[in-house]
Protein backbone atom coordinates (compact mmCIF):
# COMPACT_ATOMS: atom_id res chain seq x y z
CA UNK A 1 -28.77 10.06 -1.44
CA UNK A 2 -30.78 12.01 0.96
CA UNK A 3 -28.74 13.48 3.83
CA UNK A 4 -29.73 12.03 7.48
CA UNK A 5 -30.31 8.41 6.26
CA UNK A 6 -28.71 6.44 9.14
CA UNK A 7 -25.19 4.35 8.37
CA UNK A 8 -27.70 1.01 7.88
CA UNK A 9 -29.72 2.16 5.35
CA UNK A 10 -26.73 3.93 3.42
CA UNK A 11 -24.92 0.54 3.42
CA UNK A 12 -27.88 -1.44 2.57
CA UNK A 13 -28.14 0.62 -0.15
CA UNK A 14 -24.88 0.46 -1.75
CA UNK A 15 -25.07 -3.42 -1.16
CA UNK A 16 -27.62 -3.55 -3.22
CA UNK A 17 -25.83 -1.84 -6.12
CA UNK A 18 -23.63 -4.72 -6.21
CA UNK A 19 -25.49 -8.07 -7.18
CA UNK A 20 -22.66 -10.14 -6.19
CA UNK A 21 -22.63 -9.00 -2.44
CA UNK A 22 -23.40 -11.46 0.10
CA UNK A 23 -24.45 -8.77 3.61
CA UNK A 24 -21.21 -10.27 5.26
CA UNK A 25 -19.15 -7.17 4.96
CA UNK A 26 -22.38 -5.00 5.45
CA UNK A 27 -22.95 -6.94 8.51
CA UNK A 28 -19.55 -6.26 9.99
CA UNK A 29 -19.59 -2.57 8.96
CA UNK A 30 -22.69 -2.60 11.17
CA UNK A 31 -21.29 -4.14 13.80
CA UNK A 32 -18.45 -1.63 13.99
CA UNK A 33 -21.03 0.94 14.41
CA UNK A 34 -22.06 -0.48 17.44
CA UNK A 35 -18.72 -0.75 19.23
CA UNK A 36 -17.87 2.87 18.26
CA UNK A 37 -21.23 4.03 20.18
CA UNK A 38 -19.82 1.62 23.13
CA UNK A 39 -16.73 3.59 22.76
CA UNK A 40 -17.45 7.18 22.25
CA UNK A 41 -19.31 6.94 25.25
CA UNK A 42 -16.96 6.15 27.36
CA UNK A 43 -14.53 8.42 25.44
CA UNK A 44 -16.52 11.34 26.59
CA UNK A 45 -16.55 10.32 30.05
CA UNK A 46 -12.90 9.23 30.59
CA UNK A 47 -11.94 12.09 32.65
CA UNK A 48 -14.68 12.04 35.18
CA UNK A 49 -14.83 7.88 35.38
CA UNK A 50 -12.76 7.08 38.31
CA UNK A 51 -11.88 3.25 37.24
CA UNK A 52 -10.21 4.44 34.44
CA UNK A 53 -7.80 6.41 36.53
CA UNK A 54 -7.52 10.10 35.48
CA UNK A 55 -9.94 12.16 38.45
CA UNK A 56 -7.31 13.64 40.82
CA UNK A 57 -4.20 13.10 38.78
CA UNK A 58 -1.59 15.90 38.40
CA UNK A 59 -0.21 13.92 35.09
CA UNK A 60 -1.79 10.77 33.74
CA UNK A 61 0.55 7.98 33.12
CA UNK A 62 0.90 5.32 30.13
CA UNK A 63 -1.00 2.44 32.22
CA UNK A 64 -4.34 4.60 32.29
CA UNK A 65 -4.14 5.52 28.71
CA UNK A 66 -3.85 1.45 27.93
CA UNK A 67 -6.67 0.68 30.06
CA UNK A 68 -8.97 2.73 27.67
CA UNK A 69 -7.05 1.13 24.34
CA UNK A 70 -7.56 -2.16 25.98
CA UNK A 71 -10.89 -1.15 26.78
CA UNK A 72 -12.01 0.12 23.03
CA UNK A 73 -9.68 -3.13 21.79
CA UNK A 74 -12.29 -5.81 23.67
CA UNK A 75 -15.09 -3.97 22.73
CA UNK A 76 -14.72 -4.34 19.37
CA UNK A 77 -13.58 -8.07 19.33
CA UNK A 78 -16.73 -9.19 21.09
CA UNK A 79 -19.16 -7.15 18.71
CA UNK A 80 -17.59 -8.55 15.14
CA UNK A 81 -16.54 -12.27 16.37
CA UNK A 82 -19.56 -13.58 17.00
CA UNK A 83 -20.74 -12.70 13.32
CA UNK A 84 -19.68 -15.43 10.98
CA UNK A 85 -18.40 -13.26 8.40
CA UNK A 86 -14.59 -13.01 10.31
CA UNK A 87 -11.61 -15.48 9.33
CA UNK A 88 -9.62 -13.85 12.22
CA UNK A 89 -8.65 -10.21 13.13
CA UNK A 90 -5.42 -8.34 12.97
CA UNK A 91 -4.98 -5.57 16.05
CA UNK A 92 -2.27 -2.59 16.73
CA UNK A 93 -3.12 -3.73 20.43
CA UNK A 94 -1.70 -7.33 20.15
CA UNK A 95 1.12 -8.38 19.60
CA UNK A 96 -0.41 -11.79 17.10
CA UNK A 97 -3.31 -12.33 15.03
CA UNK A 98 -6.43 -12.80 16.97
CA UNK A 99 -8.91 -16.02 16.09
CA UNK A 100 -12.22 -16.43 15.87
CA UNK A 101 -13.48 -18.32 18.84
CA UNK A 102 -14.30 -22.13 18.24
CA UNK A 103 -17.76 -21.44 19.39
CA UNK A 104 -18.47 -18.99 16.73
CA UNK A 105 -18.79 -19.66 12.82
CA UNK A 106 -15.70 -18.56 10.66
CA UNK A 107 -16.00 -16.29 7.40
CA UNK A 108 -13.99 -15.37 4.28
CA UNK A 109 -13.19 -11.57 5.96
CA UNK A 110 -10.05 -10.57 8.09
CA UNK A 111 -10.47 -7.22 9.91
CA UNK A 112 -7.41 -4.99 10.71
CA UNK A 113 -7.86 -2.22 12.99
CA UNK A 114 -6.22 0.43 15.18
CA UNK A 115 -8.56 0.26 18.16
CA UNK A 116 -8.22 4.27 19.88
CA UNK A 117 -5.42 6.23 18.22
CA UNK A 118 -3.85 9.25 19.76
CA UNK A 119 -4.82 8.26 23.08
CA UNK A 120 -2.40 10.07 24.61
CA UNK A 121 -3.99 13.13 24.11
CA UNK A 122 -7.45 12.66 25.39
CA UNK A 123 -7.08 14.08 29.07
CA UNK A 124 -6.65 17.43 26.93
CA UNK A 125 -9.51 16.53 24.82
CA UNK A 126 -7.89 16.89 21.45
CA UNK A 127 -9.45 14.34 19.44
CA UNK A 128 -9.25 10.43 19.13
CA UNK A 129 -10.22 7.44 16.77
CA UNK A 130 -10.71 3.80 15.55
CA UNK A 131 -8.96 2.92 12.13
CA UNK A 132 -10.35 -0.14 10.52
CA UNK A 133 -10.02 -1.77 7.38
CA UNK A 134 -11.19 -5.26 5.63
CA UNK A 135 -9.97 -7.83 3.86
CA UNK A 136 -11.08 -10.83 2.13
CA UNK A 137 -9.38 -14.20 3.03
CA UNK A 138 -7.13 -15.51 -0.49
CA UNK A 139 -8.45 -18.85 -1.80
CA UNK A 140 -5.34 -20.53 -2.17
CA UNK A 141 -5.83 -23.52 0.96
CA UNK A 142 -1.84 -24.00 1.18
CA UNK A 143 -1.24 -20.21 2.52
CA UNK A 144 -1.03 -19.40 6.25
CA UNK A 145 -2.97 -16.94 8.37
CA UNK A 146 -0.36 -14.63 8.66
CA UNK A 147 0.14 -15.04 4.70
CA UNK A 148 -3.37 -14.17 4.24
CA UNK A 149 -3.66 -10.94 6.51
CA UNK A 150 -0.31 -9.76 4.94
CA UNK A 151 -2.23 -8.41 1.78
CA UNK A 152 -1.52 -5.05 0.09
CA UNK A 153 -3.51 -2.43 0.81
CA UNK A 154 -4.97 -2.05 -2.59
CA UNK A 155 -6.82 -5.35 -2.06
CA UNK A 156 -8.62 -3.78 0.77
CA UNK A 157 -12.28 -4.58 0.46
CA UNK A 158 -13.28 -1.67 2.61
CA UNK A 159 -11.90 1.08 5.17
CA UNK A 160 -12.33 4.18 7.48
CA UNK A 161 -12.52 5.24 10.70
CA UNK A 162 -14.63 6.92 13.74
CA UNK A 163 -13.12 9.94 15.26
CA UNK A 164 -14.45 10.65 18.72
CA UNK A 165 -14.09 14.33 19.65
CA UNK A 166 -16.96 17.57 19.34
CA UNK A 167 -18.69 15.00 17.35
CA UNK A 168 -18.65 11.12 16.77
CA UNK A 169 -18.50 10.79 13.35
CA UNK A 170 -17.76 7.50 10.89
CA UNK A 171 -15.85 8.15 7.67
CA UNK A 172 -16.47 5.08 5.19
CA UNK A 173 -15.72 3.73 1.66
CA UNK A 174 -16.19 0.24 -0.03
CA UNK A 175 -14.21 1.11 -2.70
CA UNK A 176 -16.90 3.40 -4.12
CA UNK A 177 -16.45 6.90 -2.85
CA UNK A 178 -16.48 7.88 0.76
CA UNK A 179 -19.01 9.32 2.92
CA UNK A 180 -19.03 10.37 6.51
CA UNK A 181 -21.53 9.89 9.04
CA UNK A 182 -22.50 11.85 12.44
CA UNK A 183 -23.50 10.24 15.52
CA UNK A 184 -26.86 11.96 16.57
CA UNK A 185 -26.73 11.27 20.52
CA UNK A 186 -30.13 11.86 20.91
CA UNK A 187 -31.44 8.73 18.87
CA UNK A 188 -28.22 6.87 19.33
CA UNK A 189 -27.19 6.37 15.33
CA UNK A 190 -25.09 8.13 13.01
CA UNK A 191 -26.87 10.22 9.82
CA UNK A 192 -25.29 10.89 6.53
CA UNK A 193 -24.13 14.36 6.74
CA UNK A 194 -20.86 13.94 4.29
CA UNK A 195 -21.87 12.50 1.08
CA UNK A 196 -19.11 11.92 -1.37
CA UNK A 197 -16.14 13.66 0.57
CA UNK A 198 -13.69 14.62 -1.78
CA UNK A 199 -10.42 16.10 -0.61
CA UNK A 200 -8.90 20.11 -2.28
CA UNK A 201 -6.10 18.76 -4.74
CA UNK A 202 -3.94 21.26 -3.49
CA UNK A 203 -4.48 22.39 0.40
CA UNK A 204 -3.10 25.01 2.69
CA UNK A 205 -1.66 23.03 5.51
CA UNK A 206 0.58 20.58 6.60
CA UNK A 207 0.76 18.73 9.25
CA UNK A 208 4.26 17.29 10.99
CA UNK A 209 5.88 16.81 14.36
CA UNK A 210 8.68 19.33 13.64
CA UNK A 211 10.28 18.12 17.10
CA UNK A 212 11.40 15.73 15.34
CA UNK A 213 13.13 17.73 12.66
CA UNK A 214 16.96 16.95 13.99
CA UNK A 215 16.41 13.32 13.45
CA UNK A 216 15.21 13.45 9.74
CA UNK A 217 17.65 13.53 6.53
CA UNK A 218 18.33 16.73 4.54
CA UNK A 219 16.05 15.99 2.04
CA UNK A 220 12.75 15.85 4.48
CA UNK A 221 14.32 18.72 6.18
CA UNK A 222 14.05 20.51 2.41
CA UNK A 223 11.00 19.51 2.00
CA UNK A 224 9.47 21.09 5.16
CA UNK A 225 11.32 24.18 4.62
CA UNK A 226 9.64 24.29 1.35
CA UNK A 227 5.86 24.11 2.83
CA UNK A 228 7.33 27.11 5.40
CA UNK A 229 8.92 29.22 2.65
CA UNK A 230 6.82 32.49 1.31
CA UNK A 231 6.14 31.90 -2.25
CA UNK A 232 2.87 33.97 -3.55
CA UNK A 233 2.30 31.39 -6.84
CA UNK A 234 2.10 28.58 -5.15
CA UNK A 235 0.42 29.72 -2.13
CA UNK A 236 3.05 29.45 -0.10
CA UNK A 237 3.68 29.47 3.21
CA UNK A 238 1.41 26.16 4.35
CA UNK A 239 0.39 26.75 7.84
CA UNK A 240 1.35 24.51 10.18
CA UNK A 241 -1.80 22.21 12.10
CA UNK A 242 -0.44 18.80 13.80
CA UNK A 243 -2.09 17.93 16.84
CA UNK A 244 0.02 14.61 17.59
CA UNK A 245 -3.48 12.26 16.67
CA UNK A 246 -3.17 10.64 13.29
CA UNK A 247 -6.86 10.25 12.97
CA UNK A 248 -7.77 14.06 14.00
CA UNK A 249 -4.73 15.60 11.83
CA UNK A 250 -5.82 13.45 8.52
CA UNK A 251 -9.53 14.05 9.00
CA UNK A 252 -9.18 17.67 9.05
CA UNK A 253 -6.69 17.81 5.45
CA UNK A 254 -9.97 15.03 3.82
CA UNK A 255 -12.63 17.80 4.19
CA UNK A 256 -10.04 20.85 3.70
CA UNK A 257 -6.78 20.12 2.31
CA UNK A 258 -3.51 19.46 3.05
CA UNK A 259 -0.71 17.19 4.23
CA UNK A 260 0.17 15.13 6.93
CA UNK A 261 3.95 13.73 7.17
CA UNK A 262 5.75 11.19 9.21
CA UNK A 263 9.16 10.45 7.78
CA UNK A 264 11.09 7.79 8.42
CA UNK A 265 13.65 9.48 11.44
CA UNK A 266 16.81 8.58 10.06
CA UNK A 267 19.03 9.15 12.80
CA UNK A 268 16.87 7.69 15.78
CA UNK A 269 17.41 4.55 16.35
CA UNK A 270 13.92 3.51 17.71
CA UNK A 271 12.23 5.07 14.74
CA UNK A 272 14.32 4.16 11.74
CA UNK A 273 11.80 3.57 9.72
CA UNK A 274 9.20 6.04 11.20
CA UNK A 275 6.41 6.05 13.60
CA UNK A 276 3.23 4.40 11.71
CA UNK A 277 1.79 0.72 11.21
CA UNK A 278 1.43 0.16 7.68
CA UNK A 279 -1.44 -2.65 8.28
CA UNK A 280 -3.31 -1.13 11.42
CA UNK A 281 -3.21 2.51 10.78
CA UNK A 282 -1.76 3.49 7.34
CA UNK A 283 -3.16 1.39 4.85
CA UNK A 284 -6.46 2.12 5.89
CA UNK A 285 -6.29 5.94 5.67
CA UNK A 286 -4.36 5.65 2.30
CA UNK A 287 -7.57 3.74 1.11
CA UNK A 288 -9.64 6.24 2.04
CA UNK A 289 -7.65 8.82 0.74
CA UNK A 290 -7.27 7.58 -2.11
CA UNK A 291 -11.27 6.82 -2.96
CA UNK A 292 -11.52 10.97 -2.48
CA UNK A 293 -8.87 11.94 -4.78
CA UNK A 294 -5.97 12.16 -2.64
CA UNK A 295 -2.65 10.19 -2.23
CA UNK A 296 -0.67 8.13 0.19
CA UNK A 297 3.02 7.60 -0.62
CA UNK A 298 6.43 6.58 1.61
CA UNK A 299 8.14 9.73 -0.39
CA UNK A 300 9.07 7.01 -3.31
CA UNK A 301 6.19 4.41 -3.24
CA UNK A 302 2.30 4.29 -3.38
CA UNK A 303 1.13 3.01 -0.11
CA UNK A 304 -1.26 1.17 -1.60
CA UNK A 305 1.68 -1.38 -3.33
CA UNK A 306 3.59 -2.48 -0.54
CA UNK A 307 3.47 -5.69 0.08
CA UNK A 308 3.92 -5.67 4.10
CA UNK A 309 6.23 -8.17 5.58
CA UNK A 310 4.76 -8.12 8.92
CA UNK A 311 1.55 -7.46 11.09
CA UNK A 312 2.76 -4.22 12.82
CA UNK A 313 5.17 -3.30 10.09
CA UNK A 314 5.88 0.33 10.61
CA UNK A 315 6.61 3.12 7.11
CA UNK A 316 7.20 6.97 6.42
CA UNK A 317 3.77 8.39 5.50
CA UNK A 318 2.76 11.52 3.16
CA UNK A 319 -0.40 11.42 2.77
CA UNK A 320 -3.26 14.22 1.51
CA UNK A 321 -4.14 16.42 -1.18
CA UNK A 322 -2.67 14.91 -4.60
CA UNK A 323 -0.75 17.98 -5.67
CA UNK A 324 1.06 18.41 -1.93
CA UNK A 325 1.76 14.71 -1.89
CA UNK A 326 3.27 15.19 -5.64
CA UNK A 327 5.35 17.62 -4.57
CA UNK A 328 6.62 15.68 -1.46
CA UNK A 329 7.71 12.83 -3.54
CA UNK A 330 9.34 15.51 -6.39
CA UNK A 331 11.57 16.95 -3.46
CA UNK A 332 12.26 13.58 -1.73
CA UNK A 333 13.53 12.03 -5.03
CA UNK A 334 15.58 15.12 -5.60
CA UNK A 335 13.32 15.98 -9.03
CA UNK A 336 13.36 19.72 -7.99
């Protein structure tokens, strides 16, 4: 596919390879795009806009960085209800599942979605992003809402994300590869300029918030010990790149390699089972991932097979290059 087709056409197209698609899904897709333009600008300008609280400010406090989450959150609820394709939505801003409202016509999709992650770091302009992923509502009329949102992530329908930072950009899959798109400001809509991303099976980084380190067991101690140790056949040391956003550290390993880590931190109490939503910001990227020939694992499961108990269920996450992640779950299960 020619490079510089816009996001529409590119989905169009694919929709059309598949004689059983209905638009819904390519509809939504579409009207993500449009929220993440709404976003991105106001992304760019959030530390000269003076309603959003960071002009003058020695040190910018968690209430300012919520009112641009809450800010990205609405935007994207009013662009996708009003579309008839949505059975409800799933956010890592609230607390329950959203609903359609009555005035608008239901669908058979449920969309999950992390609405600006690593906000905290955007008053030093290290980048930000929107996770999203969709589902498709179960048939069986006896199960709940909450039963139908709580779906593995390999039933995911479709997945990616927008990273706001030098450049917008949209990363994408539908289950059939993934491409990545760049917003070109000047005509206001993001051109194909990744086709068929595929991530190194082996990279040269990893990526983990070694402040941490104290609070994780031996093993996951090992194991980033290993990635630090000199070792000329396996390419070894990994140099370290974590930047504290989830979105900015995993987009950089897709196009170049690597591995990004966040155990579980075994002896803190507030994190005992790590830091991550499996529904709103894990499962998503592990789709991806995995479409570009990488993997997602907890260290002794594919992400992809948990069955999640609730909405903001929270796992350890190595995710990346297949041979790195391999190796993670080899040391973690104490096989070398």
């Amino acid at each position: 596919m020619a490079k510089g087709i816009t996001v529409t056409e590119h989905i169009l197209t694919k929709q059309k390879e598949r004689p059983e698609a209905t638009g819904a899904f390519t509809a939504l897709l579409s009207e993500l795009t449009v929220a993440a333009k709404i976003i991105a600008q106001k992304v760019n300008k959030a530390n000269l806009t003076e309603n959003l609280g960071f002009v003058g400010r020695e040190g910018v406090d968690e209430e300012h960085f919520q009112k641009l989450v809450e800010f990205a959150n609405a935007t994207i609820i009013n662009r996708v209800s009003h579309t008839g394709h949505l059975w409800c939505m799933g956010s890592k801003k609230d607390t329950d599942l959203i609903p359609i409202p009555p005035r608008y016509t239901k669908g058979d999709y449920i969309l999950v979605f992390d609405p600006l992650g690593g906000i905290t770091n955007i008053d030093v302009h290290i980048a930000v992003g929107t996770v999203f992923s969709i589902l498709k509502k179960q048939s069986a009329a006896e199960m709940s809402v909450l039963t139908n949102v709580l779906q593995p992530g390999r039933k995911l329908v479709a997945a990616g994300y927008f990273i706001y930072g030098s450049s917008t950009m949209m990363v994408y899959t539908t289950g059939s590869g993934v491409h990545g798109f760049t917003l070109e400001p000047r005509i206001g809509e993001f051109l194909l300029s990744h086709e068929n991303i595929r991530i190194p099976e082996k990279g040269k980084t990893y990526s983990v918030n070694e402040g941490n380190y104290y609070f994780w067991d031996e093993k996951v101690q090992n194991l980033v010990e290993y990635f630090k140790t000199p070792d000329i056949k396996t390419g070894r040391p990994y140099t370290l790149r974590y930047t504290g956003s989830f979105v900015a550290d995993f987009h950089r390993n897709l196009l170049k390699g690597g591995i990004h880590m966040y155990p579980a931190d075994s002896k803190d109490p507030l994190k005992p089972y790590g830091k991550l939503m499996l529904m709103c910001e894990v499962n998503p990227l592990a789709f991806v991932v995995e479409q570009a020939g990488g993997a997602a694992s907890t260290g002794f499961e594919r992400v992809l097979d948990i069955e999640p108990r609730h909405l903001h269920q929270r796992v350890p996450i190595f995710i990346g290059s297949s041979a790195d992640v391999r190796m993670a779950e080899e040391l973690l299960q104490g096989k070398r």
